[in-house]
Structures are given as structure tokens and as C-alpha cells.
Protein backbone atom coordinates (compact mmCIF):
# COMPACT_ATOMS: atom_id res chain seq x y z
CA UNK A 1 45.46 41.33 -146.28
CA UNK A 2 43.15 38.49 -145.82
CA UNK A 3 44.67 35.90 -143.83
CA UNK A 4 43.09 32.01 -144.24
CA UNK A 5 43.70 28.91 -142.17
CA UNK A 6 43.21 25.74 -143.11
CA UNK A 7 43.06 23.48 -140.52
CA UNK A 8 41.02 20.55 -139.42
CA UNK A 9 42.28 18.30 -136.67
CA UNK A 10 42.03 14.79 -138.48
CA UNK A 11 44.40 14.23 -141.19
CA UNK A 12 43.75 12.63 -144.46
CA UNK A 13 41.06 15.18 -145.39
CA UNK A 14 42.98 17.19 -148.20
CA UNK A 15 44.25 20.31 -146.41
CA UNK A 16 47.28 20.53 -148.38
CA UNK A 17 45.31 19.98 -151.11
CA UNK A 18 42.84 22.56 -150.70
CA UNK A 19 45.44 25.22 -149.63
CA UNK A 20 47.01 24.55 -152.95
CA UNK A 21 44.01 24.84 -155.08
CA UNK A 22 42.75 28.00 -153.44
CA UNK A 23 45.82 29.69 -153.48
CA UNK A 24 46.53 29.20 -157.00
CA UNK A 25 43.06 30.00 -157.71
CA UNK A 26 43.33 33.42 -155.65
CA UNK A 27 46.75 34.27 -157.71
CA UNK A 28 44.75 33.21 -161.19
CA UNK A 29 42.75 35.89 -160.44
CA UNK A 30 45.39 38.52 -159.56
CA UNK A 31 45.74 38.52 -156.24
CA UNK A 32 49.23 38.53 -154.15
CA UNK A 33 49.03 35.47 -152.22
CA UNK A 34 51.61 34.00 -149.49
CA UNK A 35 50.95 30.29 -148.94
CA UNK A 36 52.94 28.88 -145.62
CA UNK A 37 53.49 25.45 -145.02
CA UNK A 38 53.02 25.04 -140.98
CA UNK A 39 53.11 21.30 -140.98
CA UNK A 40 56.47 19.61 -140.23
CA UNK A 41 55.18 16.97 -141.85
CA UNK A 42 56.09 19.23 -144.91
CA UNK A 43 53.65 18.03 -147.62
CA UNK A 44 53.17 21.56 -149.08
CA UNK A 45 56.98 22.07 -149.10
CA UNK A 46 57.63 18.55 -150.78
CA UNK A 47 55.26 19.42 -153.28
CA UNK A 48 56.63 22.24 -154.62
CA UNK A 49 60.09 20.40 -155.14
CA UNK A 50 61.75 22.07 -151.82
CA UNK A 51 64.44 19.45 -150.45
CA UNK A 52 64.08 18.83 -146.58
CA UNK A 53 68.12 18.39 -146.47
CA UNK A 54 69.30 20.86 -146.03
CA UNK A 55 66.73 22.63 -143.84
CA UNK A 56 65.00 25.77 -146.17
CA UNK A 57 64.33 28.84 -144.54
CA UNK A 58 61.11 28.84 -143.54
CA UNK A 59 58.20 29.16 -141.05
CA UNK A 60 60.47 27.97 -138.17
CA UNK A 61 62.47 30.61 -138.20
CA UNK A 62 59.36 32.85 -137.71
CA UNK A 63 59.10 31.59 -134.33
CA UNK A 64 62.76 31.55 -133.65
CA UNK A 65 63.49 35.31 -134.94
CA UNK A 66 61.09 37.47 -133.77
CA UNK A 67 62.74 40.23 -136.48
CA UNK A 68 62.54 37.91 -139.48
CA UNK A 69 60.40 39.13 -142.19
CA UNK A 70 57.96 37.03 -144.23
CA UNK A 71 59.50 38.57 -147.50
CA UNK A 72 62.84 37.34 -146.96
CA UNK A 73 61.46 33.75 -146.45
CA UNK A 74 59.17 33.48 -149.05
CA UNK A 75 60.18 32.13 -152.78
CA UNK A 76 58.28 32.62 -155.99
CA UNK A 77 56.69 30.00 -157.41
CA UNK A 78 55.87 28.53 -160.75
CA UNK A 79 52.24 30.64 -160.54
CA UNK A 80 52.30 34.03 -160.83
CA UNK A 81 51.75 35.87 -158.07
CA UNK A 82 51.63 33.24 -155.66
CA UNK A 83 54.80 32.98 -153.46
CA UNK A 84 55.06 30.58 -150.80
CA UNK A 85 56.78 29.95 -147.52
CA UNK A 86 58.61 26.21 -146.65
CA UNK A 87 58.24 24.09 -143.59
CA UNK A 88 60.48 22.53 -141.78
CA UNK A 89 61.11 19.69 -139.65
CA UNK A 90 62.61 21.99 -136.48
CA UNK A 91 59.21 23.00 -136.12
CA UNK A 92 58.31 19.97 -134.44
CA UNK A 93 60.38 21.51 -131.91
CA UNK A 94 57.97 24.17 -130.84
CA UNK A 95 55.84 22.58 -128.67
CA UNK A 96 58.56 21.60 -126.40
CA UNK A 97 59.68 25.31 -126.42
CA UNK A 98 56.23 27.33 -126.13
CA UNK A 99 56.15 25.69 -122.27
CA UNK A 100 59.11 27.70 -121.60
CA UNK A 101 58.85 30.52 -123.89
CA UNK A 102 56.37 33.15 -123.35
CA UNK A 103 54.82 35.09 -126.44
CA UNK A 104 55.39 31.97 -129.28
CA UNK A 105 51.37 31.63 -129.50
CA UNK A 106 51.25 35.49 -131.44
CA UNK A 107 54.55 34.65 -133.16
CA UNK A 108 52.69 34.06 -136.70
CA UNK A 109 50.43 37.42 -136.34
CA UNK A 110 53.38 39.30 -135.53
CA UNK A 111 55.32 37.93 -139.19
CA UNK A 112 52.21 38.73 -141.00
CA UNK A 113 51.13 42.06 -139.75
CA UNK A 114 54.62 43.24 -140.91
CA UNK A 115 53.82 41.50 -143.64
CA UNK A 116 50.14 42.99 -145.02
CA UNK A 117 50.90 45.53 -147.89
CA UNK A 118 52.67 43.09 -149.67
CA UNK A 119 50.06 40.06 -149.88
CA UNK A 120 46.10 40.92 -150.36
CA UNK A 121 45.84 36.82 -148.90
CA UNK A 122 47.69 35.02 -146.81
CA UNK A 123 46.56 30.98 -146.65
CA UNK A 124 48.03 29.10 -143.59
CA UNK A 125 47.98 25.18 -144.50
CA UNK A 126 47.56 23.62 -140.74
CA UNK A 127 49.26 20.73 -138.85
CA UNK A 128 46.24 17.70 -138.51
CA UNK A 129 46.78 18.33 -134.29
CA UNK A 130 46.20 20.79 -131.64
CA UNK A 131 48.98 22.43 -130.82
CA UNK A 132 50.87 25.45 -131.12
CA UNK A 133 51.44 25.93 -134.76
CA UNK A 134 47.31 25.15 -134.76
CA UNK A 135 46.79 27.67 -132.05
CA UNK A 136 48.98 30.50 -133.74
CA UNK A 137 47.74 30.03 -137.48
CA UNK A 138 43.78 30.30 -135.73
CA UNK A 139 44.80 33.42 -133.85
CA UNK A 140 46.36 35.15 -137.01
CA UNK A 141 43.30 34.13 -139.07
CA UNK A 142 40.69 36.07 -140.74
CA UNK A 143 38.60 32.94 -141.90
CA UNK A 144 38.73 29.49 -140.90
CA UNK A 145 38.79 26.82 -143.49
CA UNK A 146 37.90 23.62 -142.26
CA UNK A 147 38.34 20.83 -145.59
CA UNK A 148 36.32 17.45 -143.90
CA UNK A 149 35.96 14.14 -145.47
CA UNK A 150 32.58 12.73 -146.51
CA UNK A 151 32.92 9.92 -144.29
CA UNK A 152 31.02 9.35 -140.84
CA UNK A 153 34.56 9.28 -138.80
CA UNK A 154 35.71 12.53 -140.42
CA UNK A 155 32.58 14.12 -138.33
CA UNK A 156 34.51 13.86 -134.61
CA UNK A 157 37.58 15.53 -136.32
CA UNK A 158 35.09 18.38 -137.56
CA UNK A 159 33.75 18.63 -134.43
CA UNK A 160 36.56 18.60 -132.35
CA UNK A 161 37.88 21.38 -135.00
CA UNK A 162 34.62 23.47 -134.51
CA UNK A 163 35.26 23.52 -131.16
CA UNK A 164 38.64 24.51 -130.75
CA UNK A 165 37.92 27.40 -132.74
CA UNK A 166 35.07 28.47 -130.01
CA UNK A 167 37.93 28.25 -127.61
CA UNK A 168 40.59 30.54 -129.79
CA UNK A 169 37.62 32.66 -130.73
CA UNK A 170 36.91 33.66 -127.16
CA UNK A 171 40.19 34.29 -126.30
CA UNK A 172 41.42 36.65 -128.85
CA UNK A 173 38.17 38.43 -128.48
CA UNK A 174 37.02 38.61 -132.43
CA UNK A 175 35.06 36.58 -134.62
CA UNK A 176 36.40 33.82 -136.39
CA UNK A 177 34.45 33.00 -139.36
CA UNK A 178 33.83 29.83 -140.33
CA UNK A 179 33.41 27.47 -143.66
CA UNK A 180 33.45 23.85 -143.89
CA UNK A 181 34.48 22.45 -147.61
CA UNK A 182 33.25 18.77 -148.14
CA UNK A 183 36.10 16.94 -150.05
CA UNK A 184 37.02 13.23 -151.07
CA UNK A 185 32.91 12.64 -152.20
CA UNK A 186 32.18 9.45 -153.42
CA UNK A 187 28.15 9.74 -154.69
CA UNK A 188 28.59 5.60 -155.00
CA UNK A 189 28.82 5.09 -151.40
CA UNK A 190 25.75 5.76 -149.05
CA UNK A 191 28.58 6.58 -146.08
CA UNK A 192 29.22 9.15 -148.85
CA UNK A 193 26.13 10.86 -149.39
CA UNK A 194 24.79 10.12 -146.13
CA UNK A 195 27.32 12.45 -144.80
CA UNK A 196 27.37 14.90 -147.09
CA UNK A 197 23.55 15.13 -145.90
CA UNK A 198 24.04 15.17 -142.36
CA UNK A 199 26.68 18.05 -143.29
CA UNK A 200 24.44 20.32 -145.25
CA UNK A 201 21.86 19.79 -142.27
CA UNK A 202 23.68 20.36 -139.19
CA UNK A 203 26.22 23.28 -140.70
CA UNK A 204 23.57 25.19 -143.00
CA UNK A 205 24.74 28.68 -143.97
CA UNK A 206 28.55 27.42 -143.31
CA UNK A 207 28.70 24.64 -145.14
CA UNK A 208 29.42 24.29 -148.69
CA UNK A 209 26.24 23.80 -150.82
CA UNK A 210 28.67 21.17 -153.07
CA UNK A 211 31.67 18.98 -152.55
CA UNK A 212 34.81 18.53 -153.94
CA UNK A 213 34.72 14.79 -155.85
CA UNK A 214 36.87 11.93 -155.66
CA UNK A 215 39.83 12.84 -158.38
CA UNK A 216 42.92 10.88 -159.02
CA UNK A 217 44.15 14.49 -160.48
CA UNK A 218 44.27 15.91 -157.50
CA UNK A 219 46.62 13.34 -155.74
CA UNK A 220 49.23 13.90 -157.48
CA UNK A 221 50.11 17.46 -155.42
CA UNK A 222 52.92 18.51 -157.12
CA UNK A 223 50.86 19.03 -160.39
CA UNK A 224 48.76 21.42 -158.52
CA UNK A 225 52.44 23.52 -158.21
CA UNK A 226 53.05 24.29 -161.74
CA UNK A 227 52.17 26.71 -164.17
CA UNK A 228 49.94 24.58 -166.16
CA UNK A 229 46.22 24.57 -164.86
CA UNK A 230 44.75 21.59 -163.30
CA UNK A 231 41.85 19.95 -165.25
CA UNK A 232 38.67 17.83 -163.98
CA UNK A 233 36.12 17.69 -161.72
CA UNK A 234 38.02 18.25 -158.80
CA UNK A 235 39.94 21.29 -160.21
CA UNK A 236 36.20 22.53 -161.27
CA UNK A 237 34.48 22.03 -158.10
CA UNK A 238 37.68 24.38 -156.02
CA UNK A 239 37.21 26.99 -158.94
CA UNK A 240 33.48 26.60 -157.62
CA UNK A 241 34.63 26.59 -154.05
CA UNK A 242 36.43 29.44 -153.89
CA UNK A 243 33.80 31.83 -155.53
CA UNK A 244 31.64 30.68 -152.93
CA UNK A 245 33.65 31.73 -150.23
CA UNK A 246 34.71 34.82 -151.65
CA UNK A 247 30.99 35.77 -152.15
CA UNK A 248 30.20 33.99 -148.07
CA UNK A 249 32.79 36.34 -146.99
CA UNK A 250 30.96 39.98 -147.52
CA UNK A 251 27.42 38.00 -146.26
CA UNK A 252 29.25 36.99 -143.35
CA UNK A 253 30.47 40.50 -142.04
CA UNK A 254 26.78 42.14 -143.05
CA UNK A 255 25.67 39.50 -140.82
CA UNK A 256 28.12 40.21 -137.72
């Protein structure tokens, strides 16, 4: 199993978004594929139509049962083959509790070792801070996914991102692979495409060649959550996306 996290420590730069289209994109092609909601924010989980009262199971109670099993918490969804796994708000909780709790930060590779001859991809969709939930969804990982804005402010929160995964990277001992997706591109604005430049210079070979466009289709999340394909230029340029990454992938390990 190939386990994604998408994470990028500024918010607003379509994480939820992306872990949606690449997901449904991995189960269009006939993959397995678990999709967890770690934000207690719960955007994922809203979008699929999942009530907040009362409480679903869910990701919290990966960290608060240490023999829970990812199969029992995850519900089908309106794609085949991709199942998905809700948030919820107790996991707000957990940073308050790792200070006293030894062994939460492996919690999530624990759930989804037991887990990896039922899913061929697991995709983590990330809290927007450093934390714990961050922390354990980076340690799990296989890849890292980091979605940034085209926009010269969204650069600190990549870099700040890019850096925290030097520091999870060094302590768990094993690569973590990188990719940066450009989203939110407005070619009208110079910000825009000044950005996109500065991107494609500073990140070659990790950076996406393209970016995902400005599309009012793709704000509407829960319309990325049923059955019915997503259409436009955004929907194109994550079909694009993800063959890119699952072609960067194999280049990446003949590199290491």
C-alpha cells in the first residue's frame, strides 16, 4: 500500500480539494483507496454528507484505541472503490493528550500497517498546522503532497512545509519524497504567473511542470464526492496531475 499525505501548513491552498480529486482519480483507475479526513476542521467529512452530530467513528478513535482497525471505520462511498474514513471534532483533543501520552506520534502507522492488503493507496488529507495529527500522517507517509497557492504569501507556508518534512525525514530515518502541486492559478494576474515561475525555478524536478487553474467547479467539494465525474479545466489538469506523479514516483526511487 502506498500511503500519501497531503499537507501544507497554510490553509486555503486546496488540500481537501486535491485529496479528493486524486483519490477518486486513483479509484477511477481501479485501485483500492482509503481517504482519511485528519482535520477537525472536518471539510472532507462535510463533504461527503457525514453529520458532525453525532460524532462518526472515525480517525479519532485511531488514536484513542490502539486495537481499532481501519476497516471497521471506513464507509464506502459513492465511487467505487474508494472508501473513506471521517474526522472528528475530538481530535482537536490530541494535542493536549500527546504531552502526556507516550507513543500517539506512530498511532496512524500502526492503523495502516494493519491495514495494507486491503488498500493499494492510502491518501491522508492534513490539518493546515504543525502538530500531531501533521507529525503522524508525515511519519506514516510514503510521498508527501504539498498543494501551494500561486500567490507570493503561499511561498512561507511552502517553505515552512518543506522544512518540517526535513525534520520528520531525519527522524524516522527514510526518505520522504516530495511533490509540490501548484493550484488556484490565475494566468491574469502577474502575482500569478510570477509565482508559478519562481516555483518551477527554485523546486525543479519536484515541482509540477503545470498547475491546477482557477475553477468555480471545483469549489463546490461535495460534487467532487459523487459518482458522476467532475468536468473542466480543473478536473483535467488533476487527471494530468496525478499521471505525473504516478510516473515521478518510479523516477524518484531509481534516483534514491
Amino acid at each position: 500500500m502506498q500511503i500519501w499525505a497531503i499537507a501544507n501548513q497554510k490553509g486555503g491552498v486546496g488540500k481537501t480539494t486535491t485529496s479528493l480529486c486524486l483519490a477518486r482519480g486513483l479509484a477511477v483507475m481501479g485501485h483500492r483507496v482509503l481517504l482519511m479526513d485528519l482535520d477537525p476542521h472536518a471539510s472532507l467529512t462535510r463533504a461527503f454528507g457525514i453529520p458532525a452530530d453525532p460524532a462518526p467513528a472515525g480517525t479519532h478513535d485511531v488514536f484513542s484505541n490502539t486495537s481499532v482497525e481501519l476497516t471497521t471505520l471506513s464507509r464506502q462511498t459513492e465511487i467505487d472503490g474508494l472508501l473513506m474514513v471521517a474526522a472528528q471534532p475530538a481530535l482537536a483533543t490530541l494535542e493536549r493528550r500527546g504531552a502526556t501520552q507516550p507513543g500517539l506520534g506512530l498511532s496512524l502507522s500502526r492503523a495502516l500497517h494493519t491495514a495494507q492488503d486491503h488498500y493499494d493507496y492510502a491518501l491522508l488529507d492534513c490539518p493546515p498546522t504543525l502538530g500531531l495529527l501533521m507529525v503522524n500522517a508525515l511519519a506514516a507517509a510514503d510521498r508527501l503532497i504539498v498543494p501551494t497557492q500561486t500567490d507570493p504569501l503561499a511561498m512561507h507556508g511552502l517553505t515552512d512545509m518543506l522544512r518540517t518534512a526535513d525534520m520528520v525525514e531525519r527522524s524516522r530515518r527514510r526518505p520522504l519524497p516530495r511533490h509540490i502541486l501548484p493550484t488556484l492559478y490565475d494566468r491574469r494576474t502577474r502575482a500569478g504567473v510570477n509565482t508559478l515561475d519562481q516555483l518551477h525555478e527554485r523546486f525543479r524536478g519536484v515541482v509540477w511542470p503545470k498547475a491546477v487553474p482557477m475553477d468555480t467547479r471545483l469549489r463546490d467539494a461535495m460534487a467532487l464526492t459523487t459518482a458522476t465525474a467532475p468536468t473542466g479545466r480543473g478536473a483535467d489538469a488533476y487527471h494530468s496531475a496525478l499521471n505525473w506523479l504516478l510516473n515521478a514516483i518510479p523516477a524518484q526511487q531509481k534516483a534514491a
